[in-house]
PDB file of N, CA and C in Angstrom:
ATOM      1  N   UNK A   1     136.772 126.974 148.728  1.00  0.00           N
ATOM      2  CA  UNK A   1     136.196 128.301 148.575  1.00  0.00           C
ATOM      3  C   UNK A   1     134.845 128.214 147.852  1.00  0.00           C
ATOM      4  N   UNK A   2     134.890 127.398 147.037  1.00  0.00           N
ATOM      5  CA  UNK A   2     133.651 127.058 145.959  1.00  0.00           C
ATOM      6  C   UNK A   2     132.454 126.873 147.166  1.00  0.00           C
ATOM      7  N   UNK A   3     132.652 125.831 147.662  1.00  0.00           N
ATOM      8  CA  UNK A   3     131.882 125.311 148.664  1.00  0.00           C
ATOM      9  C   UNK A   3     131.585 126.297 150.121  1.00  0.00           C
ATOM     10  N   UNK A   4     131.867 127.569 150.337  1.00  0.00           N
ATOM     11  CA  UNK A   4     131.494 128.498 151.299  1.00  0.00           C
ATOM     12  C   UNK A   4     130.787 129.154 150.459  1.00  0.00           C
ATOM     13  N   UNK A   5     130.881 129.681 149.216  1.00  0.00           N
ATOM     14  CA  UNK A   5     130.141 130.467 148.690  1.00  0.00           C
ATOM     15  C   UNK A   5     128.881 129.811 148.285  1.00  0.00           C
ATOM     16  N   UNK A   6     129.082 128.381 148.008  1.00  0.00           N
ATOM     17  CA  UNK A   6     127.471 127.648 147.882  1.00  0.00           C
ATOM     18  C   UNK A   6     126.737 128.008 149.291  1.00  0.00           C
ATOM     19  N   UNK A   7     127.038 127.717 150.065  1.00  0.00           N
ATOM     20  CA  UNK A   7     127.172 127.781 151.565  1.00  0.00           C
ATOM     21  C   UNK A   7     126.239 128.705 151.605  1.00  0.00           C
ATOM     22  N   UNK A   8     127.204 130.183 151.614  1.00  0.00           N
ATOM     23  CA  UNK A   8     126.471 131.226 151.657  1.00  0.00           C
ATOM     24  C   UNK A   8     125.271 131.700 150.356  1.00  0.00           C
ATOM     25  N   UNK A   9     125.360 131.626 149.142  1.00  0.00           N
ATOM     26  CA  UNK A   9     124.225 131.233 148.310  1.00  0.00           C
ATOM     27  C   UNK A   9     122.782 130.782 148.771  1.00  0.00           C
ATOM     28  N   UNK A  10     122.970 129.487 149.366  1.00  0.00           N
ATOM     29  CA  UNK A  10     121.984 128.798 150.310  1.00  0.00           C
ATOM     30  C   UNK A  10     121.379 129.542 151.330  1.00  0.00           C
ATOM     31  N   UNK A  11     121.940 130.481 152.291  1.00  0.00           N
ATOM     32  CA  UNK A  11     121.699 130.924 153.449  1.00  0.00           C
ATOM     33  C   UNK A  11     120.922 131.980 152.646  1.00  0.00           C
ATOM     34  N   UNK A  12     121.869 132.696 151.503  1.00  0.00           N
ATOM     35  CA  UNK A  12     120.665 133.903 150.844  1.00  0.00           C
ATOM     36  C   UNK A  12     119.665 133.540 150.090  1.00  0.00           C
ATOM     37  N   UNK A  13     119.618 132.634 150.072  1.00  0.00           N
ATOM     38  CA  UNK A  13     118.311 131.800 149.406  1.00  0.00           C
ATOM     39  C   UNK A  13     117.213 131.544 150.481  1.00  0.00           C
ATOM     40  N   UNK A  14     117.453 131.273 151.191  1.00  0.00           N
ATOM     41  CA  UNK A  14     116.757 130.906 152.528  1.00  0.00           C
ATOM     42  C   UNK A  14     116.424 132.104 153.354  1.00  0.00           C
ATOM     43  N   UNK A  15     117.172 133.139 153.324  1.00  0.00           N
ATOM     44  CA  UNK A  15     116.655 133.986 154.280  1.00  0.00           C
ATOM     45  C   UNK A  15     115.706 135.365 152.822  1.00  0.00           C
ATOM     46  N   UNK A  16     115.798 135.399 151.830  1.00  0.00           N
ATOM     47  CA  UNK A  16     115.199 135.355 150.374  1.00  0.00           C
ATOM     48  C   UNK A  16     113.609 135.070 150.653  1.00  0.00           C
ATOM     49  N   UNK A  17     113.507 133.967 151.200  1.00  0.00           N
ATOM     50  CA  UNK A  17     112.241 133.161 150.892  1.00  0.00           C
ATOM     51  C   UNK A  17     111.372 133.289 152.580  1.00  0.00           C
ATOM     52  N   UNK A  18     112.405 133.512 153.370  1.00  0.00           N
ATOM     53  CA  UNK A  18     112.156 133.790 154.484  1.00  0.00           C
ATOM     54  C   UNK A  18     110.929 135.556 154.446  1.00  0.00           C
ATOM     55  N   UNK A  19     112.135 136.225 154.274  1.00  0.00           N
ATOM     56  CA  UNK A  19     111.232 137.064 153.652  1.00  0.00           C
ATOM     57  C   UNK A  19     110.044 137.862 152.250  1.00  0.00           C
ATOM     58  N   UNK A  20     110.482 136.986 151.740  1.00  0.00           N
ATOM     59  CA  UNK A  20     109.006 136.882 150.469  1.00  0.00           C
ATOM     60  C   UNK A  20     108.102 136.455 151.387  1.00  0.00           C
ATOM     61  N   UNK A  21     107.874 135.137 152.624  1.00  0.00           N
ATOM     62  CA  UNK A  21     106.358 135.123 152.811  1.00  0.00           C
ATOM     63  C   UNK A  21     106.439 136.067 153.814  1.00  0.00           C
ATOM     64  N   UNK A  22     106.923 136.614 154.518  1.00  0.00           N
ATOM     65  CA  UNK A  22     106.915 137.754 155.274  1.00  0.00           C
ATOM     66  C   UNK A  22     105.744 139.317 154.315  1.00  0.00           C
ATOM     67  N   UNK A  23     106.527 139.461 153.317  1.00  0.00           N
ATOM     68  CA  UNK A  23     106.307 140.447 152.316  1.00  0.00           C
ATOM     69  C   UNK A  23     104.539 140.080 152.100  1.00  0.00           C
ATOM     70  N   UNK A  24     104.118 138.685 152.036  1.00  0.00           N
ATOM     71  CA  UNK A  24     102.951 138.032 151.617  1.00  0.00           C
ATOM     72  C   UNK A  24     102.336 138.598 152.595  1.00  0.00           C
ATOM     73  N   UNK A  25     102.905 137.864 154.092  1.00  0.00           N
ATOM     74  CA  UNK A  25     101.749 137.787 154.887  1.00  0.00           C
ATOM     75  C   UNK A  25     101.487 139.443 154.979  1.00  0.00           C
ATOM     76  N   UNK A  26     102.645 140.621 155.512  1.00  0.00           N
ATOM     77  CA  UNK A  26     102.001 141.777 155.578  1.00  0.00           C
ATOM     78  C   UNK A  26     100.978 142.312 154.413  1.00  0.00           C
ATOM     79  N   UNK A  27     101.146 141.821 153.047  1.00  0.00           N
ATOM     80  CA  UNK A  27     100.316 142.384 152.054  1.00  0.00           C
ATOM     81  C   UNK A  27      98.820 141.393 152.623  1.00  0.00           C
ATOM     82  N   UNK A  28      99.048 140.166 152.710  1.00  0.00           N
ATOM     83  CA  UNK A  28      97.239 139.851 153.646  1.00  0.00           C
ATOM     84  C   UNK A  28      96.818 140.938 154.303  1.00  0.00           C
ATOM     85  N   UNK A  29      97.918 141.280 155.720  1.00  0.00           N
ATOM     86  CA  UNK A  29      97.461 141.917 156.606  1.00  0.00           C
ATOM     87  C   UNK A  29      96.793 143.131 156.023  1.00  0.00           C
ATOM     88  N   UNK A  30      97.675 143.335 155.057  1.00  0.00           N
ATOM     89  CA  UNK A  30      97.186 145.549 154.879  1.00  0.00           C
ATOM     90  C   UNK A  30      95.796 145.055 154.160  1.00  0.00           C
ATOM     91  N   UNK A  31      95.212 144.214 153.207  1.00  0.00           N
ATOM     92  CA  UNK A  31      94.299 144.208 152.333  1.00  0.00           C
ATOM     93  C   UNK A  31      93.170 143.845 153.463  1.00  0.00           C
ATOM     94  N   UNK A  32      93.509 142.990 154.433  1.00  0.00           N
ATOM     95  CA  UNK A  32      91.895 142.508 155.491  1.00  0.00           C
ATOM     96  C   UNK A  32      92.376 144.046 156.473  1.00  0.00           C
ATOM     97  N   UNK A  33      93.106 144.946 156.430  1.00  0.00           N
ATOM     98  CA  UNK A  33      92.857 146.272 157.074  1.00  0.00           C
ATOM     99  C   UNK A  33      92.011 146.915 156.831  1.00  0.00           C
ATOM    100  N   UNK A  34      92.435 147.477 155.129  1.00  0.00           N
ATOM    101  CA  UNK A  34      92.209 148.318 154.524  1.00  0.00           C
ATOM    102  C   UNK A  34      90.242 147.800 154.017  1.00  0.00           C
ATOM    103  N   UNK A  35      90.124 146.656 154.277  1.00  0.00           N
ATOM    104  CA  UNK A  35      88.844 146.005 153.931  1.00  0.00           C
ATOM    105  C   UNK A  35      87.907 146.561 154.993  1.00  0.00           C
ATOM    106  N   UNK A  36      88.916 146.303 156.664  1.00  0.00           N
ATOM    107  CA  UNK A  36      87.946 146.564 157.786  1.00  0.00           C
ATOM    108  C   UNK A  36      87.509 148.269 158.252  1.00  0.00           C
ATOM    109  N   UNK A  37      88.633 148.822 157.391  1.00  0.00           N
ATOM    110  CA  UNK A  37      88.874 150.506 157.648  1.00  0.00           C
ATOM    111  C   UNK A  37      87.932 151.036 156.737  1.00  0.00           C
ATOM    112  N   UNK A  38      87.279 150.067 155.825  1.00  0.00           N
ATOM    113  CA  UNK A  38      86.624 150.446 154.865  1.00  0.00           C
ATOM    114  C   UNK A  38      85.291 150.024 155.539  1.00  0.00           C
ATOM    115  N   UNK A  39      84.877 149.271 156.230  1.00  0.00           N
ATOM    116  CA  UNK A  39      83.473 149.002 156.982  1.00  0.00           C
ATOM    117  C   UNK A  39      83.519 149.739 157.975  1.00  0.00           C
ATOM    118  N   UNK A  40      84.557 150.216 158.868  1.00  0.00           N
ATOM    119  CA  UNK A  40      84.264 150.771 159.656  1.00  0.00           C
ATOM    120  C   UNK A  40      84.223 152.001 159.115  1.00  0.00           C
ATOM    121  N   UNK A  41      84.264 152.548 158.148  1.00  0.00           N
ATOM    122  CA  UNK A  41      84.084 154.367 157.753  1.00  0.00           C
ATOM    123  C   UNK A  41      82.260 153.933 157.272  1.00  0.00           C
ATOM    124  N   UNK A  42      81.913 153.458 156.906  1.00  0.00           N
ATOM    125  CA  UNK A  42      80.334 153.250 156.560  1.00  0.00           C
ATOM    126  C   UNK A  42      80.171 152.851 157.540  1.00  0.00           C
ATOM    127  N   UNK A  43      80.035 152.196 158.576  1.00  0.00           N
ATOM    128  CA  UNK A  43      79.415 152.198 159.984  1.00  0.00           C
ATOM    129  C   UNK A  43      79.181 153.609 160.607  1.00  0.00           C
ATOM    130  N   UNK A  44      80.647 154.196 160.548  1.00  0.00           N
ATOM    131  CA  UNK A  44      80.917 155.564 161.384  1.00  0.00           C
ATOM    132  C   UNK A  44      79.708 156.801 160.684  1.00  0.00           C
ATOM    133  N   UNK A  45      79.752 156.464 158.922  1.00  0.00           N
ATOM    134  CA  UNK A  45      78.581 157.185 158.252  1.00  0.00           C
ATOM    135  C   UNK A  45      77.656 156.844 158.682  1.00  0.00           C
ATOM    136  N   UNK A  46      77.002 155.618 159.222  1.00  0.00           N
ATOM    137  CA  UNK A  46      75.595 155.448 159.359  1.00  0.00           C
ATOM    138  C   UNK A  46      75.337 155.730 160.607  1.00  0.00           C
ATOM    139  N   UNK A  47      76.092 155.778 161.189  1.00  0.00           N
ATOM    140  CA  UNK A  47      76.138 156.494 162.979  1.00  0.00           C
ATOM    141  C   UNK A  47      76.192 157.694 162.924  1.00  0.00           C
ATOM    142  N   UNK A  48      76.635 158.544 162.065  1.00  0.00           N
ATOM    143  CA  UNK A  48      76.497 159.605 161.988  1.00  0.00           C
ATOM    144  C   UNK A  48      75.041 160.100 161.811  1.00  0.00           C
ATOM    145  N   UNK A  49      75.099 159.066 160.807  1.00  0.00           N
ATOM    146  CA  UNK A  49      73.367 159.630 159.833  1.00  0.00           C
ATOM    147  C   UNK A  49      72.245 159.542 161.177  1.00  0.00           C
ATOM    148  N   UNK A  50      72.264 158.805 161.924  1.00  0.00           N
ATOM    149  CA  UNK A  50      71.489 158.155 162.842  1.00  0.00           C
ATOM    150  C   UNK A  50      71.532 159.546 163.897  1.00  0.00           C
ATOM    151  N   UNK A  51      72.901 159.682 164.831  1.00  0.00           N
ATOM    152  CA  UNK A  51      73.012 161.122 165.334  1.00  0.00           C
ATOM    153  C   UNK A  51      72.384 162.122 164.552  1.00  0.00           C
ATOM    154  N   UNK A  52      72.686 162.442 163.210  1.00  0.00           N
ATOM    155  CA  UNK A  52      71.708 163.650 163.172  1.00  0.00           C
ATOM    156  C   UNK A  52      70.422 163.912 162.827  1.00  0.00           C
ATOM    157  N   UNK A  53      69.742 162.492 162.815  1.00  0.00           N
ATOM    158  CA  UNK A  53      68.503 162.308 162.499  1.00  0.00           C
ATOM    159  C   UNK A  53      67.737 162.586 164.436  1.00  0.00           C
ATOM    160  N   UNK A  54      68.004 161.691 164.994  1.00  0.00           N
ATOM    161  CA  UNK A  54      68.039 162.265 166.250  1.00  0.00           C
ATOM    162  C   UNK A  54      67.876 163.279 166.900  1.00  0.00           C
ATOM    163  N   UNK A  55      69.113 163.981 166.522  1.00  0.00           N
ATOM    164  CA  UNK A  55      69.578 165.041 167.181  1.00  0.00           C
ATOM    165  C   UNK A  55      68.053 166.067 166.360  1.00  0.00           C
ATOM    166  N   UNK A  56      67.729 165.660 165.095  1.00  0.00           N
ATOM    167  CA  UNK A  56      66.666 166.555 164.223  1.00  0.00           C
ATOM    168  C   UNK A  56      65.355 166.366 165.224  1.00  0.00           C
ATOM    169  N   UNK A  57      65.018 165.230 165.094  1.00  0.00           N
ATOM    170  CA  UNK A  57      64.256 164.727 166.202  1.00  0.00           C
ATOM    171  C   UNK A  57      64.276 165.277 168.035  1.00  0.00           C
ATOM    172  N   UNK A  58      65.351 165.730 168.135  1.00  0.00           N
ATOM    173  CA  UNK A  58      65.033 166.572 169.863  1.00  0.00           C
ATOM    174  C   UNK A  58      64.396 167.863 169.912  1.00  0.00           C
ATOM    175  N   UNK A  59      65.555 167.912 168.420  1.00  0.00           N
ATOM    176  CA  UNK A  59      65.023 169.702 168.230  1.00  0.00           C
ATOM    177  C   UNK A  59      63.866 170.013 168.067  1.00  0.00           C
ATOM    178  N   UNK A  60      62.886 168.710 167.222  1.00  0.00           N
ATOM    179  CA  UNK A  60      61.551 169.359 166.786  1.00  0.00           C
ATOM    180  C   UNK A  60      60.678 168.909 168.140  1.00  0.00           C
ATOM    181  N   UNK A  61      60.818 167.978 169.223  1.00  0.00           N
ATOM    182  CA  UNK A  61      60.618 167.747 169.931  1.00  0.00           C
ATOM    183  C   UNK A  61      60.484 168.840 171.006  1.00  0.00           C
ATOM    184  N   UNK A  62      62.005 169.205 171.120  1.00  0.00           N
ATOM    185  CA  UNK A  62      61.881 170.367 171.729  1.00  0.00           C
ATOM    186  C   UNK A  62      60.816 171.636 171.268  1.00  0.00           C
ATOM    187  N   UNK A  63      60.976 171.670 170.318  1.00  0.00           N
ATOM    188  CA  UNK A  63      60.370 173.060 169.837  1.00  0.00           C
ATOM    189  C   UNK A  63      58.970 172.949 170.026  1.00  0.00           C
ATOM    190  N   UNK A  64      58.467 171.507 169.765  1.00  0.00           N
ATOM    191  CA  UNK A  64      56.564 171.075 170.270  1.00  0.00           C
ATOM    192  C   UNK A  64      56.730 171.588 171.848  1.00  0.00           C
ATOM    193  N   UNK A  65      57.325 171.016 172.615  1.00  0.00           N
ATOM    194  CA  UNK A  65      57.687 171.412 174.208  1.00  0.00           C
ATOM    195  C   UNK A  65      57.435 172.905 174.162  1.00  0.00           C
ATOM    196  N   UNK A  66      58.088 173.515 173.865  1.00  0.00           N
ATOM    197  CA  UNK A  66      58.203 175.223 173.839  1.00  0.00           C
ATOM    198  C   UNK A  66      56.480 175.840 173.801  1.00  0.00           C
ATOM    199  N   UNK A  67      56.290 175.075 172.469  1.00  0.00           N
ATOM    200  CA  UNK A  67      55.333 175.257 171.873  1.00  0.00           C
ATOM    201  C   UNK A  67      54.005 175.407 172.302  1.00  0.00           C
ATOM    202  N   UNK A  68      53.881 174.165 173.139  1.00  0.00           N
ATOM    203  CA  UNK A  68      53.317 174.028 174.013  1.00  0.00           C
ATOM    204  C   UNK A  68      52.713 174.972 175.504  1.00  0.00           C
ATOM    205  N   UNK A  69      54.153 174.993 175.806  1.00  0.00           N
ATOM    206  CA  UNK A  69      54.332 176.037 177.393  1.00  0.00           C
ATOM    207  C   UNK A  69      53.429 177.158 176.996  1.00  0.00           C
ATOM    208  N   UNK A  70      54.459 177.828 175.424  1.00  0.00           N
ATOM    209  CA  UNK A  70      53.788 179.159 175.114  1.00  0.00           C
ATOM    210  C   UNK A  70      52.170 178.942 175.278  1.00  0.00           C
ATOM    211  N   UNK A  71      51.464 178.380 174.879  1.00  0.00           N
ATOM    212  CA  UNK A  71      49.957 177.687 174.389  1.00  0.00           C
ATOM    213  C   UNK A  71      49.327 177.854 175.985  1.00  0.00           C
ATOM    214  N   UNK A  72      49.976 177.259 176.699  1.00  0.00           N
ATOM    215  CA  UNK A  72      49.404 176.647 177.740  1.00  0.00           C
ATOM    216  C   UNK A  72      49.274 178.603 178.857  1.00  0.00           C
ATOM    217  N   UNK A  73      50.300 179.255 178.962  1.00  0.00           N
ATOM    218  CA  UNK A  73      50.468 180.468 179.348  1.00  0.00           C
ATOM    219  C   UNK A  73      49.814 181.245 178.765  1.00  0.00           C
ATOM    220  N   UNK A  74      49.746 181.069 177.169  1.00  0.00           N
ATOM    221  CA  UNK A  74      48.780 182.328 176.355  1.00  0.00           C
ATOM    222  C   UNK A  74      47.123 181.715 177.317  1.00  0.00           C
ATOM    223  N   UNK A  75      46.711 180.350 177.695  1.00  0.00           N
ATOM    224  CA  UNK A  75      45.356 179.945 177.674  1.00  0.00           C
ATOM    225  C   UNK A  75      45.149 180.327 179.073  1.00  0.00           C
ATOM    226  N   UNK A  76      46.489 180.412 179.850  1.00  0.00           N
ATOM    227  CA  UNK A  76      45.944 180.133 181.164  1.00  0.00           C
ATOM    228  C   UNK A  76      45.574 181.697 181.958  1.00  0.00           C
ATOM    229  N   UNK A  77      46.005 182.627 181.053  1.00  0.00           N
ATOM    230  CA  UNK A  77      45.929 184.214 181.140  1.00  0.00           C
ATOM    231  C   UNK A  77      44.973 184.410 180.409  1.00  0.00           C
ATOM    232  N   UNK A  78      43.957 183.691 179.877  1.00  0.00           N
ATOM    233  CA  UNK A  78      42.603 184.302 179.477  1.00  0.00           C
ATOM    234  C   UNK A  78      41.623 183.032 180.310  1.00  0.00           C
ATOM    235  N   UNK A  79      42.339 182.033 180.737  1.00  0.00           N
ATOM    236  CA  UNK A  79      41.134 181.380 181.444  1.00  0.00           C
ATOM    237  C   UNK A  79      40.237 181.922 182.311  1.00  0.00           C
ATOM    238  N   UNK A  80      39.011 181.246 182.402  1.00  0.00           N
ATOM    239  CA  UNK A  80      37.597 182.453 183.703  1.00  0.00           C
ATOM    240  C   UNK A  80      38.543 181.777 184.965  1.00  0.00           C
ATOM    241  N   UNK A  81      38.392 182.616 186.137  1.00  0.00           N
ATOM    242  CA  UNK A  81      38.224 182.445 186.836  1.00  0.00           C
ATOM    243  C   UNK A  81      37.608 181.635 187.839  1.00  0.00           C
ATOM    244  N   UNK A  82      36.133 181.380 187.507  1.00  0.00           N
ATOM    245  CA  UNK A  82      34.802 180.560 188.097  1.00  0.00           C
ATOM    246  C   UNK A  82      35.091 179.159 187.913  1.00  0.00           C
ATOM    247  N   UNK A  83      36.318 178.515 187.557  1.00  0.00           N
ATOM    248  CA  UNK A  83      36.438 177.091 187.761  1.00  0.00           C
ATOM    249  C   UNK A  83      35.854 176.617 186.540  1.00  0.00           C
ATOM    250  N   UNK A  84      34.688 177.108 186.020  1.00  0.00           N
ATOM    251  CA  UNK A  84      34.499 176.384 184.600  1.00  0.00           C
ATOM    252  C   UNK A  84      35.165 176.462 183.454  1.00  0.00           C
ATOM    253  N   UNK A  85      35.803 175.257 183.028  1.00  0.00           N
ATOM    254  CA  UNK A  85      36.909 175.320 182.103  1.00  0.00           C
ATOM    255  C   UNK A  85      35.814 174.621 180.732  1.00  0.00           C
ATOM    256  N   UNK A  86      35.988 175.501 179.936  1.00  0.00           N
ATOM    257  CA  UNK A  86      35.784 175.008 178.325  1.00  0.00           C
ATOM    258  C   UNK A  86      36.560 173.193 178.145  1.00  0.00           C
ATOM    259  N   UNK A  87      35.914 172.554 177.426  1.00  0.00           N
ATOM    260  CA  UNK A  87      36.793 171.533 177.064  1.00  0.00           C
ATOM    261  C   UNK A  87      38.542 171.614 176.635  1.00  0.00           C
ATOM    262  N   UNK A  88      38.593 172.828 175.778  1.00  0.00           N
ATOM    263  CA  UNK A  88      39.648 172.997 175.230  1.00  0.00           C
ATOM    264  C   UNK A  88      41.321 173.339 176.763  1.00  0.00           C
ATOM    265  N   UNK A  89      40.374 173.528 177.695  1.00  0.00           N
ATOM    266  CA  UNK A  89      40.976 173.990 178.927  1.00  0.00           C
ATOM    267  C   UNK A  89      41.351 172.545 179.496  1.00  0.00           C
ATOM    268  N   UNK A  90      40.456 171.881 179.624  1.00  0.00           N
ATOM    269  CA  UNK A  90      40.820 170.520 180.113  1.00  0.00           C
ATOM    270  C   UNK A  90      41.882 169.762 179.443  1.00  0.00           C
ATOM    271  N   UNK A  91      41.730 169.806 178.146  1.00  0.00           N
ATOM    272  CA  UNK A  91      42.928 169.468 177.308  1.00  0.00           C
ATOM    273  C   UNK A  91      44.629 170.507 177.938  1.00  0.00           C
ATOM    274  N   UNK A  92      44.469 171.516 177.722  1.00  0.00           N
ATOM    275  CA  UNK A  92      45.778 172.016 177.933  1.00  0.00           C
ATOM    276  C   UNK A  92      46.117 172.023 179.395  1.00  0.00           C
ATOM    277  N   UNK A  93      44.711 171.161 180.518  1.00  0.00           N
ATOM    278  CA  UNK A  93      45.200 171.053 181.792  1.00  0.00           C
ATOM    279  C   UNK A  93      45.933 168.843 181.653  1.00  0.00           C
ATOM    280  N   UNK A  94      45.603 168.847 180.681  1.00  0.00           N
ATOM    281  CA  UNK A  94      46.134 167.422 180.589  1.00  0.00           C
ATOM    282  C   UNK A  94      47.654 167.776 179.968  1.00  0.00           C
ATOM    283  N   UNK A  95      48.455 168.559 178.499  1.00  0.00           N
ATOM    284  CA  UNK A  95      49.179 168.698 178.161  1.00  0.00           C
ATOM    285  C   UNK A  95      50.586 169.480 179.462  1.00  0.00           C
ATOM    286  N   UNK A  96      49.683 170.470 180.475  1.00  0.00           N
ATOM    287  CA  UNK A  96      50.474 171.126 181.640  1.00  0.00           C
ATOM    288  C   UNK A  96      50.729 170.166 181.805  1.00  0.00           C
ATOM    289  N   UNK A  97      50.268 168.860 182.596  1.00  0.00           N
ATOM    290  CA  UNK A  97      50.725 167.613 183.715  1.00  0.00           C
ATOM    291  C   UNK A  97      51.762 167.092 182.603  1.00  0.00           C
ATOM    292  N   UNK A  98      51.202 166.630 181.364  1.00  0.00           N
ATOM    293  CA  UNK A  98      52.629 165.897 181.456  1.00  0.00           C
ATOM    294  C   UNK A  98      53.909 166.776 180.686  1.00  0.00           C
ATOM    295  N   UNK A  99      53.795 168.170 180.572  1.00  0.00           N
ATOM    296  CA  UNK A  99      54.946 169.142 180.752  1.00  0.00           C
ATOM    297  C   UNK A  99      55.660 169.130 181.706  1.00  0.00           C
ATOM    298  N   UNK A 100      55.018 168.349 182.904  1.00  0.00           N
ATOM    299  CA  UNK A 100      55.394 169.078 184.400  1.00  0.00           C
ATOM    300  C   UNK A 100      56.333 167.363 184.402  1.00  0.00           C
ATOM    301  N   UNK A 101      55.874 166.838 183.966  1.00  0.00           N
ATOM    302  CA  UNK A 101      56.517 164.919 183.774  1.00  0.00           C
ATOM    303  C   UNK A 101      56.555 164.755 182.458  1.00  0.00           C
ATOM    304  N   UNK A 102      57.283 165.288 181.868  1.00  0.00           N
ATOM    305  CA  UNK A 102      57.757 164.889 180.796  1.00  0.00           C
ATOM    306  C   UNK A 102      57.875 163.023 180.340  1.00  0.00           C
ATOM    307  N   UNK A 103      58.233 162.226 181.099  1.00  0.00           N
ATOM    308  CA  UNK A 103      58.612 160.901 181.039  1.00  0.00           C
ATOM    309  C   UNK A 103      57.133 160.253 180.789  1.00  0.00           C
ATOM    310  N   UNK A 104      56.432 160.790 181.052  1.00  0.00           N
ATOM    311  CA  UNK A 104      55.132 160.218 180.546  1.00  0.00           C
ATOM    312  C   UNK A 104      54.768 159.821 179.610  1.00  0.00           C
ATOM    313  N   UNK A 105      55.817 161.162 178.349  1.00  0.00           N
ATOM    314  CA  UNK A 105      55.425 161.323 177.232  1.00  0.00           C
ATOM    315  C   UNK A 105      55.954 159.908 176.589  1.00  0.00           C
ATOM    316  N   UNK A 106      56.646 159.542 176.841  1.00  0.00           N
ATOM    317  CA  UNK A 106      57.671 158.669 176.615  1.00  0.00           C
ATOM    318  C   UNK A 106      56.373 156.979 176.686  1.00  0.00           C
ATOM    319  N   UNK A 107      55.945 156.941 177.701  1.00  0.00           N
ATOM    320  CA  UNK A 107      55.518 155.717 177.989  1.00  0.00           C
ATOM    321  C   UNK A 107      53.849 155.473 176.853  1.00  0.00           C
TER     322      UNK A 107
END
């Protein structure tokens, strides 16, 4: 009898140790998680920051665009008639074209 209960002693010793490095390795796992969950939330912030810097950037973009049209409609309803355009006309006949192609602006 002595000798089953060593027996079994042994086996709970062993399956004991079995799970202690078990217990280890998941505590690795959660700490290189909780490390990567932690870079990826400051990534996700700086992607954010980036989107709304952007997104600030279309708007004012946009709003020059607008800005523009209006400019170009207020000039083109007082332009002469007779084909002679003021310098300032030639300019807002350069800003129309690339309103009309935007992608220009770009290049």
């Amino acid at each position: 009898m002595c000798r089953t209960l060593e027996d079994q002693l042994s086996e709970i010793k062993i399956k004991n140790d079995e799970n202690a490095r078990q217990v280890n390795d998941i505590s690795g796992q959660r700490a290189r998680l909780l490390t990567e969950n932690g870079e990826f939330g400051r990534q996700l912030e700086e992607k954010e920051g980036l989107v709304s810097q952007l997104t600030r950037g279309k708007q004012a973009f946009t709003q020059q665009v607008e800005e523009l049209k209006r400019q170009i409609e207020e000039e083109v309803k007082v332009r002469p008639q007779n084909g002679n355009h003021p310098p300032q006309f030639r300019a807002i006949s350069t800003h129309r074209r690339l309103l009309r192609h935007p992608q220009r602006l770009l290049l």
